[in-house]
Protein backbone atom coordinates (compact mmCIF):
# COMPACT_ATOMS: atom_id res chain seq x y z
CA UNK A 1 38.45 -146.41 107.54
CA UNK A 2 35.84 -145.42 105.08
CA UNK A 3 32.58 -148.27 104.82
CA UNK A 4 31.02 -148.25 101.44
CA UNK A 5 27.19 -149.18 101.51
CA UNK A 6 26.47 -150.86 98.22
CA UNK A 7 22.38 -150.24 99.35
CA UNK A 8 20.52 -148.83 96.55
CA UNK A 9 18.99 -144.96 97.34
CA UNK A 10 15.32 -144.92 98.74
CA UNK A 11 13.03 -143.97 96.01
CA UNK A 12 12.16 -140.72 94.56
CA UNK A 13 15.45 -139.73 95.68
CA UNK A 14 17.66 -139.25 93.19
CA UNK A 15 21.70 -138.37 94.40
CA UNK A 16 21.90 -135.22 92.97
CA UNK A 17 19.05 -133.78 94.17
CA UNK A 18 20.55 -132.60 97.44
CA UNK A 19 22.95 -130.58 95.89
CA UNK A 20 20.96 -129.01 92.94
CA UNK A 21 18.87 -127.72 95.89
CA UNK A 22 21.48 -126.29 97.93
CA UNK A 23 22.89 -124.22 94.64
CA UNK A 24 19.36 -122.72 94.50
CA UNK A 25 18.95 -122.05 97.53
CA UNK A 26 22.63 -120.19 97.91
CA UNK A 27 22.61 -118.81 94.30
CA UNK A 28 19.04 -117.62 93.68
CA UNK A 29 18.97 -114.69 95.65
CA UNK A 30 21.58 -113.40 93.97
CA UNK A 31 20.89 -114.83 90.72
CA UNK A 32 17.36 -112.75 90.49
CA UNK A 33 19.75 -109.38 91.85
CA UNK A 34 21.50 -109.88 88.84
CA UNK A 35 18.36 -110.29 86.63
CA UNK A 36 16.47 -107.77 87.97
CA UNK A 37 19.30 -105.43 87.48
CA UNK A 38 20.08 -106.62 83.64
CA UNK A 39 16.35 -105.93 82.81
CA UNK A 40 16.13 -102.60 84.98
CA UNK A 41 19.42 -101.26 82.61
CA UNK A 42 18.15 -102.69 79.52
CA UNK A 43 15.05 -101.01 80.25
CA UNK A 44 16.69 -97.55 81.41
CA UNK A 45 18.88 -96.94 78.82
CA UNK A 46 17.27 -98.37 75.49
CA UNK A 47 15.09 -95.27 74.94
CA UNK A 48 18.63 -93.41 75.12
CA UNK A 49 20.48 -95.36 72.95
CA UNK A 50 17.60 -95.55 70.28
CA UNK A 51 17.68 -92.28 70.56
CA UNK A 52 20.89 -91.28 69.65
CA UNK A 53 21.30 -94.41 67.11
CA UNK A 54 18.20 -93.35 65.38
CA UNK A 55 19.23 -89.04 65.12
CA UNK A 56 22.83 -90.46 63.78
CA UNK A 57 21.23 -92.90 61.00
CA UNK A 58 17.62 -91.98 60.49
CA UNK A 59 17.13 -88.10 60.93
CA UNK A 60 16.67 -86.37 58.01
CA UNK A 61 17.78 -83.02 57.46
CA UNK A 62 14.51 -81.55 58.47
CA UNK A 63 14.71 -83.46 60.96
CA UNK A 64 17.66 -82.38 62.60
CA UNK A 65 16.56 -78.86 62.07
CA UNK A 66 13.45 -78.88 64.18
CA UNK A 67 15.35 -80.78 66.46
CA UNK A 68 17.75 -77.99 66.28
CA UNK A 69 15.09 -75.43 66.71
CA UNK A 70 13.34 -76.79 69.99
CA UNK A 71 16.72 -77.03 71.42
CA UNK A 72 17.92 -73.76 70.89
CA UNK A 73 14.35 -72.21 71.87
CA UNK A 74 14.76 -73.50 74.90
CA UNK A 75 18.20 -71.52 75.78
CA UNK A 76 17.86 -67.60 76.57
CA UNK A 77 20.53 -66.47 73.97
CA UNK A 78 19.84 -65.73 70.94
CA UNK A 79 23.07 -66.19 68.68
CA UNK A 80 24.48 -69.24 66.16
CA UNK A 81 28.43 -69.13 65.64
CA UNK A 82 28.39 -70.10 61.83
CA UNK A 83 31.98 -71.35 60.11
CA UNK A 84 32.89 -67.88 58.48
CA UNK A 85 35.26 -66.14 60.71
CA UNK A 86 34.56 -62.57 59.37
CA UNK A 87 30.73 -63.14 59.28
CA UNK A 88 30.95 -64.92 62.83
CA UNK A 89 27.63 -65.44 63.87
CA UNK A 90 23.48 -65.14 62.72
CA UNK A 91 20.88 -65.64 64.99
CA UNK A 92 19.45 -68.53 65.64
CA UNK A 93 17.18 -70.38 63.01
CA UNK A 94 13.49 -70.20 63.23
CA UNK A 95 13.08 -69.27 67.06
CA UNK A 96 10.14 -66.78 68.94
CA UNK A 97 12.43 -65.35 71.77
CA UNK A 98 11.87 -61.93 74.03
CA UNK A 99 14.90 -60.26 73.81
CA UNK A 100 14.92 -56.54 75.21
CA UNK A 101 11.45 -56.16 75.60
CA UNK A 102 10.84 -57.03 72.13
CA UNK A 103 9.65 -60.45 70.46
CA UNK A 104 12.29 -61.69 68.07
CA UNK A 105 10.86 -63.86 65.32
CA UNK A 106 13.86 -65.21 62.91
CA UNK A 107 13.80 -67.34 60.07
CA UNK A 108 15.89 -69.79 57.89
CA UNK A 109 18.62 -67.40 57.11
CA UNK A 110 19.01 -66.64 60.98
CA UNK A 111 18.01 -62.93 60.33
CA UNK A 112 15.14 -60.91 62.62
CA UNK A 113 12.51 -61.56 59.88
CA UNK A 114 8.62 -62.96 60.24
CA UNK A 115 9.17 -64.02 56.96
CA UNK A 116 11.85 -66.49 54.98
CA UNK A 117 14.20 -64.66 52.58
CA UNK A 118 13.93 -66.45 49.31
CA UNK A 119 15.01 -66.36 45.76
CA UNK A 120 13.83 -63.05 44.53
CA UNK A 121 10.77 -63.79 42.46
CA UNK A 122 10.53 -62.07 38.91
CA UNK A 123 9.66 -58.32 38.38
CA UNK A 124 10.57 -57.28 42.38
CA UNK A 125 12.68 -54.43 42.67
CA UNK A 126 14.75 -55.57 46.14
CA UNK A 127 16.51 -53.63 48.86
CA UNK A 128 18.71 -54.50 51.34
CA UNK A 129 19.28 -53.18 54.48
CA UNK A 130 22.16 -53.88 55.78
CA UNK A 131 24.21 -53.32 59.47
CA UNK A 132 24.07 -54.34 62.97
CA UNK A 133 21.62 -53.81 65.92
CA UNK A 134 20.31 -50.67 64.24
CA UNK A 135 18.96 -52.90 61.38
CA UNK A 136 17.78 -55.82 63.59
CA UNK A 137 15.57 -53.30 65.16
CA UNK A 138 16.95 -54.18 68.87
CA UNK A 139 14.42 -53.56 71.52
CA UNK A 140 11.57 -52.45 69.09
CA UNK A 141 8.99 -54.25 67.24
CA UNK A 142 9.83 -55.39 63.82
CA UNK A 143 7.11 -53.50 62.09
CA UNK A 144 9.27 -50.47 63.93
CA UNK A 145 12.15 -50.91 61.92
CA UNK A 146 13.47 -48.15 59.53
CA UNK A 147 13.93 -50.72 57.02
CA UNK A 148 10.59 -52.41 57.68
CA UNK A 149 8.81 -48.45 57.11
CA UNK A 150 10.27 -47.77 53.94
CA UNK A 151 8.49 -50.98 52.65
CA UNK A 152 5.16 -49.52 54.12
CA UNK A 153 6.11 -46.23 52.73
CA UNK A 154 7.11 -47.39 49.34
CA UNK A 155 4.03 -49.90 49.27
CA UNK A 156 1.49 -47.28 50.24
CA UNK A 157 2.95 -44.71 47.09
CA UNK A 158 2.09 -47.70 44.86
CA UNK A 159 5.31 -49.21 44.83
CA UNK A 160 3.83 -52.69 45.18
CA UNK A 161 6.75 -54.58 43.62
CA UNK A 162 9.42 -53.45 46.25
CA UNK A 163 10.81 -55.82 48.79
CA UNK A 164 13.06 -54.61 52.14
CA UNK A 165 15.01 -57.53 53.88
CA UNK A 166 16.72 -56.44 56.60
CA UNK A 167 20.39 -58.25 56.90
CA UNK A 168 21.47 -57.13 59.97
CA UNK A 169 22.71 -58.86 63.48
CA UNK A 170 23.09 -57.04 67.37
CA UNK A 171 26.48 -56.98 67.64
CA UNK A 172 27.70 -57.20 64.31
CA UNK A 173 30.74 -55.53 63.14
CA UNK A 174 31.02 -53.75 59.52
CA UNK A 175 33.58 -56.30 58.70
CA UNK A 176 30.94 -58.88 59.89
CA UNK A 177 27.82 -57.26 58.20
CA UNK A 178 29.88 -57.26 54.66
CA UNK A 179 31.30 -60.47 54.50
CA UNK A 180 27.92 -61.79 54.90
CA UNK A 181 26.31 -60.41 52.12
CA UNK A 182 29.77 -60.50 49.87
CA UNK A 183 29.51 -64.11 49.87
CA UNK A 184 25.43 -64.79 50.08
CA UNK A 185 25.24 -61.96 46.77
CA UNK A 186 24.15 -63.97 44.30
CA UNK A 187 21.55 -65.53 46.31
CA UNK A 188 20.27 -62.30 47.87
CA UNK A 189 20.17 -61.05 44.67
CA UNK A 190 19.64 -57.27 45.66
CA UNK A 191 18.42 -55.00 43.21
CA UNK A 192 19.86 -51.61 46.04
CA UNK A 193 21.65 -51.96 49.17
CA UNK A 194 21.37 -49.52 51.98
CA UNK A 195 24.03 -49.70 54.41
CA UNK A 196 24.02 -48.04 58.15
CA UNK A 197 27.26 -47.98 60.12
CA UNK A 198 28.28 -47.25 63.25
CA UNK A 199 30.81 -46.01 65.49
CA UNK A 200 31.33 -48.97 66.95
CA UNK A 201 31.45 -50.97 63.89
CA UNK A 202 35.22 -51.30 63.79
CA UNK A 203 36.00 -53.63 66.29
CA UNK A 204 36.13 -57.33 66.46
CA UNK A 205 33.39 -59.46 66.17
CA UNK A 206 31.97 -61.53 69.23
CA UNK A 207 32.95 -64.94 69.82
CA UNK A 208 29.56 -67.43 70.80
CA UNK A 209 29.08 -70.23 73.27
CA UNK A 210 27.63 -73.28 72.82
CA UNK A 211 24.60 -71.93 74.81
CA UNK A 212 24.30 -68.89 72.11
CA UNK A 213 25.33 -66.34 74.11
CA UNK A 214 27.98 -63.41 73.17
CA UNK A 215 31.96 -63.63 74.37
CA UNK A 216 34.67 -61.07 74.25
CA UNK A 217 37.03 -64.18 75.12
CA UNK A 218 37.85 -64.70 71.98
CA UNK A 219 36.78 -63.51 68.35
CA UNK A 220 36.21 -65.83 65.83
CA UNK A 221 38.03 -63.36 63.01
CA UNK A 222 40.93 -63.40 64.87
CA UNK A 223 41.27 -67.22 66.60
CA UNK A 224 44.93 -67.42 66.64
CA UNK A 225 44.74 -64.43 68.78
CA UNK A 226 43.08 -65.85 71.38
CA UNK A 227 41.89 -63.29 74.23
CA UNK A 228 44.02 -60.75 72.21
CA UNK A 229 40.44 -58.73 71.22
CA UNK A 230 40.05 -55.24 70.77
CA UNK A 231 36.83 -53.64 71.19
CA UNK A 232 35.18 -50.07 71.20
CA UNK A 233 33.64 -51.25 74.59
CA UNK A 234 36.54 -52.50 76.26
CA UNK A 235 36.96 -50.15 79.12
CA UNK A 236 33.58 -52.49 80.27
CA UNK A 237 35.92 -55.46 81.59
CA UNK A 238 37.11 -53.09 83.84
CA UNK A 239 33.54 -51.76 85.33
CA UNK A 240 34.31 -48.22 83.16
CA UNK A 241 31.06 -47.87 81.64
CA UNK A 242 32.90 -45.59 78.53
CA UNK A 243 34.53 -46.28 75.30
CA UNK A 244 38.16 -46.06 74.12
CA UNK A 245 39.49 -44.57 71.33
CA UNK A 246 39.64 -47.45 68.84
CA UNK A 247 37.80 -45.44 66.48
CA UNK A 248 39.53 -42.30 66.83
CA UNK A 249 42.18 -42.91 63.99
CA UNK A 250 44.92 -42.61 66.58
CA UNK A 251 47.71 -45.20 66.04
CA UNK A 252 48.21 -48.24 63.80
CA UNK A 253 45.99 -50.10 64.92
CA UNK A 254 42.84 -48.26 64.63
CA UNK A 255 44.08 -47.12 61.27
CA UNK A 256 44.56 -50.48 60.37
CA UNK A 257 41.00 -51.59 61.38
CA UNK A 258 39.28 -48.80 59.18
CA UNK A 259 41.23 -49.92 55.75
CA UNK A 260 40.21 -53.19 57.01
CA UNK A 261 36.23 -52.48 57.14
CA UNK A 262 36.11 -50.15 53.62
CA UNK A 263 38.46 -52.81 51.78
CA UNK A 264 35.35 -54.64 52.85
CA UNK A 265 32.92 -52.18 51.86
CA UNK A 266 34.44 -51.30 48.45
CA UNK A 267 34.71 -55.00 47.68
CA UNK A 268 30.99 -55.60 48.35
CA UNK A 269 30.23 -51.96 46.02
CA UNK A 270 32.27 -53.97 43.12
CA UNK A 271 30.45 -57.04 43.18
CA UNK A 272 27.01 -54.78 43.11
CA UNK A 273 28.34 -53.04 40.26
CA UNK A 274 29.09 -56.13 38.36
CA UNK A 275 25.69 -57.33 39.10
CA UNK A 276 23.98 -53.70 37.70
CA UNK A 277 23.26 -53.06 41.57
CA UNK A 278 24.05 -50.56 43.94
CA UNK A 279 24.80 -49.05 47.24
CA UNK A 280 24.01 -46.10 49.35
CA UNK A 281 26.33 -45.60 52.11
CA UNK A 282 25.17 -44.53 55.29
CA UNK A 283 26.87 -43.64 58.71
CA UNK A 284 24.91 -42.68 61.52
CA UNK A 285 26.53 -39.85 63.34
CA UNK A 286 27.87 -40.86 66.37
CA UNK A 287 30.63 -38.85 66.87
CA UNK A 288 32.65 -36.00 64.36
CA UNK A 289 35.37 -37.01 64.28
CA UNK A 290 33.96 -41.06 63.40
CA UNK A 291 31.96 -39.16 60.38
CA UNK A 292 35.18 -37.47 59.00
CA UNK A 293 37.17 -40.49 59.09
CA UNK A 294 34.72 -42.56 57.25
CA UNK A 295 34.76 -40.02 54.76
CA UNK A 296 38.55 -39.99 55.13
CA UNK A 297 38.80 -43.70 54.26
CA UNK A 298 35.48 -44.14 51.78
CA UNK A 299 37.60 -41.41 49.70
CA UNK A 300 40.97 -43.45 50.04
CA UNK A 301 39.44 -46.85 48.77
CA UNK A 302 38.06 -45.07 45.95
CA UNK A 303 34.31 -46.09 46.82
CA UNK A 304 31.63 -44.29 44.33
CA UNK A 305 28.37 -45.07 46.17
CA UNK A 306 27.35 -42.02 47.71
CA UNK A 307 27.09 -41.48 51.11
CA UNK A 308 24.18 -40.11 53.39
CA UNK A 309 25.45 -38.92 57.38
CA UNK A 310 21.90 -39.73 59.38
CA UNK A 311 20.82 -39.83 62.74
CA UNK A 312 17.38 -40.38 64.68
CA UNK A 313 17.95 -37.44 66.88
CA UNK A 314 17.42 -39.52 70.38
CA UNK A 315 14.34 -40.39 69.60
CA UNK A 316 14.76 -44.09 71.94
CA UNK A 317 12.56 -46.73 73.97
CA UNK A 318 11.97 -46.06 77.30
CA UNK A 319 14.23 -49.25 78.56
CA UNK A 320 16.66 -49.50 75.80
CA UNK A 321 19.13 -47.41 74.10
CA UNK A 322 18.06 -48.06 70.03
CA UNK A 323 15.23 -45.92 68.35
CA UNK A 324 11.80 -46.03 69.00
CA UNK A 325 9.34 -45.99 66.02
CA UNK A 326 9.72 -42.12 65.72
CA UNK A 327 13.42 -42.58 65.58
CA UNK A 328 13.67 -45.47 62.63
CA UNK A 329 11.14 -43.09 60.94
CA UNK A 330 13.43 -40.38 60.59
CA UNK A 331 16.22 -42.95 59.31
CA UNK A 332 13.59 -44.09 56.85
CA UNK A 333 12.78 -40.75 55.32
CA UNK A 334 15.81 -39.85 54.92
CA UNK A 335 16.95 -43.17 53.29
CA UNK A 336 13.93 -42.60 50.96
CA UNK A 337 14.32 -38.75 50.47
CA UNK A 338 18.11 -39.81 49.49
CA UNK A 339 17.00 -42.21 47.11
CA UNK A 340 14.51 -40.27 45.45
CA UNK A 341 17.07 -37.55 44.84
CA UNK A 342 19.35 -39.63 43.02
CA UNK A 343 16.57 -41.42 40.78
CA UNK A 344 17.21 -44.90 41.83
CA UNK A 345 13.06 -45.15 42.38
CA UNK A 346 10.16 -43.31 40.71
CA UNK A 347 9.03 -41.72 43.81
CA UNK A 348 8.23 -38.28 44.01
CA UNK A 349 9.87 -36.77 47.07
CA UNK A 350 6.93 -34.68 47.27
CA UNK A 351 5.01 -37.40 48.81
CA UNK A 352 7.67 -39.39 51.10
CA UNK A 353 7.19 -38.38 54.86
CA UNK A 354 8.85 -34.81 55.65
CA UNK A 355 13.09 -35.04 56.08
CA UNK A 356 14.20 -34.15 59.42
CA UNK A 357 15.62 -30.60 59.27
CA UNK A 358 18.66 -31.49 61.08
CA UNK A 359 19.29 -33.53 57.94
CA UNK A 360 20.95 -33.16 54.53
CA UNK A 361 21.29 -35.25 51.33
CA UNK A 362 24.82 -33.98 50.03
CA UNK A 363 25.56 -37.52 48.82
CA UNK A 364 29.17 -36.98 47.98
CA UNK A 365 31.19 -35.19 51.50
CA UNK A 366 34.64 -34.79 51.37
CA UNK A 367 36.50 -34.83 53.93
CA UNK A 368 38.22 -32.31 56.46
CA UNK A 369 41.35 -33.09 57.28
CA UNK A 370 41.72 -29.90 59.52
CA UNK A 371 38.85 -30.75 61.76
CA UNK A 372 40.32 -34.89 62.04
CA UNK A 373 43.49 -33.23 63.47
CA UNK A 374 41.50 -31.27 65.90
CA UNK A 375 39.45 -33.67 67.27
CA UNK A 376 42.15 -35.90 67.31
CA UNK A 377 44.19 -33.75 69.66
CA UNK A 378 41.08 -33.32 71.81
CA UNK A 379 40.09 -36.95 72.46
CA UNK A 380 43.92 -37.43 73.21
CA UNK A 381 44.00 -35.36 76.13
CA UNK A 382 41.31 -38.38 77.36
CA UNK A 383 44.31 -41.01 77.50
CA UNK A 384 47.34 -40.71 80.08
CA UNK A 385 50.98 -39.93 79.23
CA UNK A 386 51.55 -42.82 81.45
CA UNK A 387 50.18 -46.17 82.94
CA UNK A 388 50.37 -47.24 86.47
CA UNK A 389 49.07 -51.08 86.98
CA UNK A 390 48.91 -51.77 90.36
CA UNK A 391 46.53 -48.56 90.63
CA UNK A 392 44.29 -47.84 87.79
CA UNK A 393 42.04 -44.88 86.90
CA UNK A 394 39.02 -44.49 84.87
CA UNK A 395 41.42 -42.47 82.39
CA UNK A 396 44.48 -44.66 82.23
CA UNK A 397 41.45 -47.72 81.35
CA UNK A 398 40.23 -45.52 78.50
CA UNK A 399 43.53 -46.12 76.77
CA UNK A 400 43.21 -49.88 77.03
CA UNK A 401 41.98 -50.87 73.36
CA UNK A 402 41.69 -54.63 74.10
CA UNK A 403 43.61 -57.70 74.86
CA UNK A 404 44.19 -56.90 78.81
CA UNK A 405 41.75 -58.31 81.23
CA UNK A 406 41.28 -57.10 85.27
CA UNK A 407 43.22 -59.99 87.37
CA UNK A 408 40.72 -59.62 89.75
CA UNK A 409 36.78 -59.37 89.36
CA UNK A 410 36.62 -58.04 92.79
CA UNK A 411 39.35 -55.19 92.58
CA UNK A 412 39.12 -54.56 89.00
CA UNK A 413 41.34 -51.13 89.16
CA UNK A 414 43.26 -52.42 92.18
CA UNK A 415 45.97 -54.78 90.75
CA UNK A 416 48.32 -55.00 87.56
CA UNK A 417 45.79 -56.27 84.58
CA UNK A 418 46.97 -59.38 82.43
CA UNK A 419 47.74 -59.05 78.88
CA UNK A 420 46.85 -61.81 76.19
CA UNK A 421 48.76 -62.76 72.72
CA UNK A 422 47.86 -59.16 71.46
CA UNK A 423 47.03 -56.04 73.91
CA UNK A 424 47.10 -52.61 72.92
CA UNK A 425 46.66 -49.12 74.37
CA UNK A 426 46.96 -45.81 73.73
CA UNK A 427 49.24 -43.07 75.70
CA UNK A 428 49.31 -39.20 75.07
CA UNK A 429 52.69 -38.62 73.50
CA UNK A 430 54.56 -36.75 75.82
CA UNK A 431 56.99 -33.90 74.16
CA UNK A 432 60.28 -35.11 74.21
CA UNK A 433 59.88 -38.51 74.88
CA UNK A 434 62.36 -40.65 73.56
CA UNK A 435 61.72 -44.33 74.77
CA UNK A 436 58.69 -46.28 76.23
CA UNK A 437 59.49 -48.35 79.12
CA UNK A 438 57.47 -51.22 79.63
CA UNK A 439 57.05 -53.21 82.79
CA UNK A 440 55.65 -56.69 82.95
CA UNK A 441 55.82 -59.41 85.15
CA UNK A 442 56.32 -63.12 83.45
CA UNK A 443 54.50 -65.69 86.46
CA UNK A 444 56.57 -69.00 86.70
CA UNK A 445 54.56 -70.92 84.80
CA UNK A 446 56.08 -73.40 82.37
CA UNK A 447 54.14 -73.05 79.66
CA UNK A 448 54.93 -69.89 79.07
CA UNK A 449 58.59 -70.35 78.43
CA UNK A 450 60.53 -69.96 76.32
CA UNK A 451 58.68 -66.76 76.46
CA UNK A 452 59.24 -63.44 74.18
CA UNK A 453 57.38 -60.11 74.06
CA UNK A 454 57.72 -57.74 71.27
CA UNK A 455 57.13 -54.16 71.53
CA UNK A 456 55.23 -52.15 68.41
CA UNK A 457 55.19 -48.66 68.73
CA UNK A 458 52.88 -47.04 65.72
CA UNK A 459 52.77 -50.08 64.24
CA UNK A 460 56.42 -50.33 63.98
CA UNK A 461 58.72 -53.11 66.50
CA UNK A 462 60.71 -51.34 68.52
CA UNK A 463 61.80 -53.93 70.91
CA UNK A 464 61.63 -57.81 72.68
CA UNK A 465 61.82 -59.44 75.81
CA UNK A 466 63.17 -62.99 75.61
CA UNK A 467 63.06 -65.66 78.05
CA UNK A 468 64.97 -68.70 77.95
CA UNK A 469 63.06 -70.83 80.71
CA UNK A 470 60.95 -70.60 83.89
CA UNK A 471 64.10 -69.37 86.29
CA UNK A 472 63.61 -66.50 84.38
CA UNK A 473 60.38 -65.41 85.59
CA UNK A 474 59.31 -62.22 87.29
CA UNK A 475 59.57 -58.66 86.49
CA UNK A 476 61.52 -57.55 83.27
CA UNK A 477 61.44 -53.82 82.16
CA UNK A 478 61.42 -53.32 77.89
CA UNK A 479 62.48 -50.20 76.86
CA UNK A 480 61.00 -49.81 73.34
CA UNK A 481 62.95 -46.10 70.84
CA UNK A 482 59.84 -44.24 69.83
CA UNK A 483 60.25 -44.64 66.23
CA UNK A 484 61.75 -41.25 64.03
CA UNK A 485 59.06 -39.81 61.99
CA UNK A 486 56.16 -40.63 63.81
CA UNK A 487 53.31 -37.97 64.83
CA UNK A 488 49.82 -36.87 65.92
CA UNK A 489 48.90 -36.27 69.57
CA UNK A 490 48.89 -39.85 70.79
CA UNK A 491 51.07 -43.05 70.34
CA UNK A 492 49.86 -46.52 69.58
CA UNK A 493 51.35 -49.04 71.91
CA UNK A 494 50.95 -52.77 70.46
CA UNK A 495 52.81 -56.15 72.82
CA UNK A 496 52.27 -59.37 71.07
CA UNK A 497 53.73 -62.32 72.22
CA UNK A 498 52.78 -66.45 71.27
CA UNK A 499 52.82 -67.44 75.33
CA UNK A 500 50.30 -68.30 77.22
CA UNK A 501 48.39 -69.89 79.96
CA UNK A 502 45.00 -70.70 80.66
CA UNK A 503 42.63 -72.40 83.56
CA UNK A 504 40.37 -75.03 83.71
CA UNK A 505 37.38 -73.52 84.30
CA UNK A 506 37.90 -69.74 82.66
CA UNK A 507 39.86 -70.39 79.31
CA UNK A 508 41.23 -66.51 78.67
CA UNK A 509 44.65 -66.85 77.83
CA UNK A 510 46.63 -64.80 79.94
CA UNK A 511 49.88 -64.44 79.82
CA UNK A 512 52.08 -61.46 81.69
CA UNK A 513 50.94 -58.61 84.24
CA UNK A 514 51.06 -55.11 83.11
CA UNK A 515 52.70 -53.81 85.92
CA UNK A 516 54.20 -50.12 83.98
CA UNK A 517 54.04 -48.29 80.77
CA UNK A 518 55.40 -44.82 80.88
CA UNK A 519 57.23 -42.32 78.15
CA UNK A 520 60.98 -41.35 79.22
CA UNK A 521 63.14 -38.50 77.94
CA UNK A 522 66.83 -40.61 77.62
């Protein structure tokens, strides 16, 4: 039985006080956790999130681009993936980087240039020099650059009121190089153009990271394609430090690829002409046969700028493969010299620094079909009349134009390779060879069904593999007619198929082993 005092409390204390007490003394240690931790996150992660709330609403465009500009200083690389696939990248913006033993100064247009290009001011007479690596100046100084000592040149004869940009990117492509002046014309406003190409201007353009550096995973003129890339320098994935023959003429696809770059050229020689501008054509010479075909194909899309064959006579830097200053100056002279002879400047030749005699200044070559056949059927004899995967040679990786990738980086020539949505190679057409038989091996993945292969021999399809479903995986043979009519001393071999699969952590897309292509007689 419970008693119920009705005596009143002593005073001073008051009921609750007991219990307030013992809630302070359980809950305050834990209460002032909790505090300490809500101010120590408040005061962690403001400066963050003011940060990033005051770049989204109060940068201003400046802003963001010196923002820009300390970030990407700070990363080795030196390239910016821009949103034109056939002009693919610049360099980056207003960055002092050491690339190649040289100091690389760019400016607001993302070209190798101490200086901003601008709106041509009135009364300049302006050239523009126009390529790849051999324009940036790669591994030289900029003051080195043949483009950089015809403006000395010119300046020095009294020709005060001429201005030489160089436009030109390592790594650029000719289909690169002339989309990006195509569509920045009007605001280059070039009064000549000088072009340099090279050998290895007709394959596709580099993908970039995020970190600017240079991938042959991709190429941003051909994204659907994925891995599928062909390049000059392929035989490098596989540790064979030679090229291939993509720019030998030999099949569809290199054919294809030089209509491709002087469709681009002649386009960018019509929009100078509209303009009252105009273009001198040079190609550096590389190889013969590379000269005649550019002949071959200038003379096919009806170009009319005249065209110069140079060369710098290996006159390189000690730790790089690009000219030294002796070298550029040879390009520049004879740039100048070829000029001068057409009476596009008042400069008398007399005066410009002496032409190499190894030179000449015929301005309009035709070309020799005779000696493209013969070199043609020389290089082939570099390519194999068949391919074995599991045991590759130097030789049989020279016919790889692109698109297949080593499946191991520790036995690059030791296992089948891995084609991609496009692969190509060459073979040397074997006399009476009536079929291709391809061998490839489809891995049981299920992404990669329902899965189908198509064949294209010279550029025409000759054959497919379908598979309905994963059961069907493993190794399928394709045996692809040569097509009637076809010639020349080496045939183009072209598999292109929409399946794929990729990793997590190295996004090629692969998709089937190249286990066996070989020509047979029935």
């Amino acid at each position: 039985m419970t008693e119920i005092s009705n005596q009143p409390t002593p005073a001073g204390r008051p009921p609750w006080l007991f219990p307030l007490l013992a809630v302070l003394l359980l809950a305050g240690p834990f209460g002032l956790l909790v505090w300490w931790a809500a101010v120590w996150m408040t005061e962690a992660r403001r400066p963050e999130a003011d940060l990033l709330r005051f770049a989204i609403e109060e940068m201003t465009e400046g802003d963001k681009a010196e923002f820009y500009r300390r970030l990407a200083q700070e990363v080795p690389h030196l390239r910016q993936a821009v949103p034109e696939p056939r002009v693919g990248y610049t360099l980056q913006q207003n960055v002092t980087k050491r690339v190649r033993g040289a100091e690389i100064r760019t400016n607001g247009a993302g070209m190798r240039s101490s200086v901003e290009y601008r709106a041509k001011a009135p009364g300049v007479f302006r050239i523009v020099c126009l390529g790849d690596s051999m324009v940036m100046g790669t591994g030289a100084p900029e003051a080195d650059r043949w483009g950089d000592q015809i403006a000395e040149i010119l300046h020095g004869l009294g020709q005060a009121n001429v201005e030489v940009l160089s436009c030109g990117v390592d790594g650029w492509t000719a289909v690169n190089a002339a989309a990006y002046l195509t569509s920045r014309l009007s605001e280059y406003d070039p009064d000549l153009v000088l072009v340099m190409m090279l050998g290895n201007d007709i394959s596709d353009g580099y993908g970039v990271r995020g970190d600017g550096q240079s991938t042959s995973a991709f190429s941003p003129q051909h994204r659907a394609l994925g891995s599928g890339v062909m390049m000059s320098n392929w035989p490098n994935q596989f540790g064979v430090l030679e090229h291939n023959l993509l720019n030998a003429g030999l099949g569809e696809e290199s054919r294809r690829r030089y209509e491709e770059v002087f469709a681009g050229w002649r386009r960018l020689e019509q929009l100078l002409a509209e303009r009252d501008a105009r273009m001198l054509f040079g190609v550096l010479d590389s190889h013969p046969l590379f000269v005649e075909l550019c002949k071959a194909y200038r003379e096919q899309v009806g170009m009319d700028s005249p065209m110069i064959v140079t060369s710098f006579f290996g006159k390189r830097l000690p730790h790089d493969p690009h000219p030294n200053r002796e070298g550029h100056g040879i390009l520049a002279s004879h740039y100048l010299h070829a000029i001068a002879a057409l009476d596009w400047l008042p400069v008398d030749r007399a005066r410009l620094p002496v032409l190499h005699d190894g030179l000449e200044l015929a301005a309009t070559p035709a070309p020799d079909w005779g000696r493209v056949g013969a070199l043609q059927r020389q290089l082939a004899f570099r390519v194999p009349e068949a391919i074995d995967g599991a045991t590759l040679e130097p030789a049989e990786v020279r016919a790889f134009l692109g698109g297949i990738y080593p499946a191991k980086l520790d036995d690059r020539l030791g296992s089948p390779p891995y084609g991609t949505p496009k692969a190509a190679l060459l073979l040397r057409r074997r006399d009476g060879a009536r079929a291709v038989q391809v061998t490839v091996e489809v891995p049981a993945r299920v992404e990669l069904f329902p899965f189908e292969l198509a064949v294209h021999l010279d550029g025409v399809p000759s054959a497919t593999l379908q598979l309905v479903s994963v059961r069907d995986a493993g190794e399928h043979r394709i045996t692809a007619p040569i097509p009637t009519g076809t010639a020349g001393p080496a045939l183009d071999v072209m598999l292109r198929t929409d399946s794929y699969w990729t990793s997590i952590q190295a996004p090629k897309m692969f998709s089937y082993r190249l286990l066996d292509v070989r020509q047979v007689t029935h």
